[in-house]
Protein backbone atom coordinates (compact mmCIF):
# COMPACT_ATOMS: atom_id res chain seq x y z
CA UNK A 1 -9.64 -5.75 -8.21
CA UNK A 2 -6.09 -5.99 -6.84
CA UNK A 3 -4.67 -2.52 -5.35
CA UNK A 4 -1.40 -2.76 -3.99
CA UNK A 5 -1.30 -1.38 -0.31
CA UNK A 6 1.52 -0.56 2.10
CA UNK A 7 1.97 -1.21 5.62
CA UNK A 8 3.94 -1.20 8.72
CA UNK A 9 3.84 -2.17 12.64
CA UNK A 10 3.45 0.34 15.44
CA UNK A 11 6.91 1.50 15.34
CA UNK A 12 7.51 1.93 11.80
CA UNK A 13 10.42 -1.13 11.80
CA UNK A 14 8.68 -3.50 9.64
CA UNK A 15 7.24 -2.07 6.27
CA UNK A 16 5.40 -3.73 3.62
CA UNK A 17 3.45 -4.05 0.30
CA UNK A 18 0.69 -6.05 -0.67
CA UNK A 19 -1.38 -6.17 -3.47
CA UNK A 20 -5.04 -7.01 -2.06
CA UNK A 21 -8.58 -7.18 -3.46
CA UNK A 22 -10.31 -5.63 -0.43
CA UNK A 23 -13.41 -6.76 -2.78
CA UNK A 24 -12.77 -10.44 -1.54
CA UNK A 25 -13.81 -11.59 2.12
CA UNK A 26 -11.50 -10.32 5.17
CA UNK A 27 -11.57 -13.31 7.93
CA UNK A 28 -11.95 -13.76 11.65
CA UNK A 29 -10.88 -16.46 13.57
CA UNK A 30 -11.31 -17.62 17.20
CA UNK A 31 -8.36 -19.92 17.14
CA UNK A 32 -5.89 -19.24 20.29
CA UNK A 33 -3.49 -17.14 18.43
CA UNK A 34 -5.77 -15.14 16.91
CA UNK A 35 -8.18 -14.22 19.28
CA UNK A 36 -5.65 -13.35 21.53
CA UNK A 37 -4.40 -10.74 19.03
CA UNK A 38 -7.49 -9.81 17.36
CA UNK A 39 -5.68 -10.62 13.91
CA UNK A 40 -7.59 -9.58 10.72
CA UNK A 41 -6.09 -10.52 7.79
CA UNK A 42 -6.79 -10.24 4.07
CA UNK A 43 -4.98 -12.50 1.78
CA UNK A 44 -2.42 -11.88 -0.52
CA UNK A 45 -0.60 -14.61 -2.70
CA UNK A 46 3.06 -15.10 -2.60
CA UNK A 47 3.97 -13.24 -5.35
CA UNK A 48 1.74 -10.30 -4.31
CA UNK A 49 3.36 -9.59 -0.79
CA UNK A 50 6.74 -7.58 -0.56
CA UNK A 51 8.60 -6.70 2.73
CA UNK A 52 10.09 -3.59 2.49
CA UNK A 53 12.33 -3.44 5.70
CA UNK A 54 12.73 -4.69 8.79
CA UNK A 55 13.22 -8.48 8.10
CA UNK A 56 15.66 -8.40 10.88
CA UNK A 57 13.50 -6.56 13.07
CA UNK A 58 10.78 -9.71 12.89
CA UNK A 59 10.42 -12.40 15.21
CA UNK A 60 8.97 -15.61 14.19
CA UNK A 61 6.50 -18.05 16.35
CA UNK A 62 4.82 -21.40 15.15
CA UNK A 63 2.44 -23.57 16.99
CA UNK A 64 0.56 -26.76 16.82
CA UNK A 65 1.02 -28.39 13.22
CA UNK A 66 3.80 -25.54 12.68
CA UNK A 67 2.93 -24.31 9.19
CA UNK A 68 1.93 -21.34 9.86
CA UNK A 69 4.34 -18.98 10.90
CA UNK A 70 2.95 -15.60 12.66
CA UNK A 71 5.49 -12.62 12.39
CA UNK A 72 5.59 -10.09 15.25
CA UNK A 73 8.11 -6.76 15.79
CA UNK A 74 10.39 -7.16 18.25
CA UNK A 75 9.98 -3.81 18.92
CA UNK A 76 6.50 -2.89 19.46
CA UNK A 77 4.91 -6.34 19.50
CA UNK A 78 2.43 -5.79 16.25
CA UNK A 79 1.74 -8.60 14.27
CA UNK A 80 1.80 -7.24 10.37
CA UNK A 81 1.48 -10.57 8.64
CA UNK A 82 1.48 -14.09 9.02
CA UNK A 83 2.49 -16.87 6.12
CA UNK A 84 0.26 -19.75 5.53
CA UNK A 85 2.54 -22.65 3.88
CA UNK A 86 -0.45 -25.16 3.68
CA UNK A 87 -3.70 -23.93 2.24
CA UNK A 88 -5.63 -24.75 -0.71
CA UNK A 89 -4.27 -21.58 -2.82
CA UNK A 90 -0.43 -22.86 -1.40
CA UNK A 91 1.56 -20.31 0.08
CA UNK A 92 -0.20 -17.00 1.13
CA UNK A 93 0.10 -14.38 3.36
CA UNK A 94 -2.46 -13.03 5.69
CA UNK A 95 -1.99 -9.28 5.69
CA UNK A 96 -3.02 -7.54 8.70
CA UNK A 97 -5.63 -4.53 7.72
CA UNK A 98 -4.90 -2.95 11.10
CA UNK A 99 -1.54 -2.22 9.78
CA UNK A 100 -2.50 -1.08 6.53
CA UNK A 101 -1.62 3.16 6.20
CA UNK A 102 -4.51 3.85 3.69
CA UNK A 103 -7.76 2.83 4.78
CA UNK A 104 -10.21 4.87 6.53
CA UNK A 105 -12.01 3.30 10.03
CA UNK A 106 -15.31 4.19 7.14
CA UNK A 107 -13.59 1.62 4.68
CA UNK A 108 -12.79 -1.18 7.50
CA UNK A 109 -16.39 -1.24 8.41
CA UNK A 110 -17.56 -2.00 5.17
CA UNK A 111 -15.50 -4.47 4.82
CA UNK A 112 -16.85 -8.27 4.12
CA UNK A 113 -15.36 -10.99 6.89
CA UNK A 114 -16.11 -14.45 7.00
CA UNK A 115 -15.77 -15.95 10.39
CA UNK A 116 -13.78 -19.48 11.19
CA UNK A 117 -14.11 -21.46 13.50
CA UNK A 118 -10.12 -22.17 13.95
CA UNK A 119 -10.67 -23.24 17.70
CA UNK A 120 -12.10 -26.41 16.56
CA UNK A 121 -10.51 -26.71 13.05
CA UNK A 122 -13.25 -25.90 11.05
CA UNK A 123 -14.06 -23.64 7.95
CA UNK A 124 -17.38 -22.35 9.08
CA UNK A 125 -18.72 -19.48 11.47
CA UNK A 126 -18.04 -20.48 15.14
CA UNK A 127 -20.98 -20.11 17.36
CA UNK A 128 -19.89 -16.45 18.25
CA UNK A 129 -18.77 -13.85 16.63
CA UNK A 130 -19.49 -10.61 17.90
CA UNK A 131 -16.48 -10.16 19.83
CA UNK A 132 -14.14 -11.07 16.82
């Protein structure tokens, strides 16, 4: 069931909302970007993400293909969210659940995450995932 969250960086510039079913799988991925920043996201659709403030306060990077675009302070360097223009539900928004105000370190560890293998492009688990 959809419960609408907020959210900020480190600093407090960049706020958000999202409305997330923390129900539905978390993910993991091992791709360079990711595994550099230990990014957790749950998804959100575009209609169910909201920044609040600090739009100005965002800096921008893309990579590779670039159509996905990862979103970083410029202040403290936390990466809140990151939009996904070209995935099978269109536009989404990975919401980062280490930036999320309301849940517990109990809740996060209960939470479901599927693994990807992003490194090599693929959907499935990589070969390791403990240190994701």
């Amino acid at each position: 069931m959809l419960k609408t969250y907020t959210g900020s960086c480190h600093c407090g510039a960049v706020r958000f909302e999202a409305d997330l079913d923390l129900a539905q799988t978390t993910y993991r991925c091992n791709c360079s970007i990711c595994r550099r920043t230990h990014f957790w996201p749950a998804v959100a659709s575009e209609d169910g993400f909201r920044l609040l403030a600090g739009e100005d306060q965002l800096t921008r990077y893309t990579f590779n293909t670039h159509l996905n675009h990862h979103y970083f302070c410029k202040h403290c360097g936390v990466r809140p969210f990151g939009v996904g223009n070209d995935t099978p539900m269109g536009k989404m928004y990975g919401v980062n659940l280490g930036c999320l105000d309301a849940l517990t370190e109990q809740q996060l560890s209960q939470l479901h995450i599927t693994y990807v293998d992003g490194l090599h492009d693929r959907f499935a688990p990589p070969a390791y995932v403990s240190h994701l």
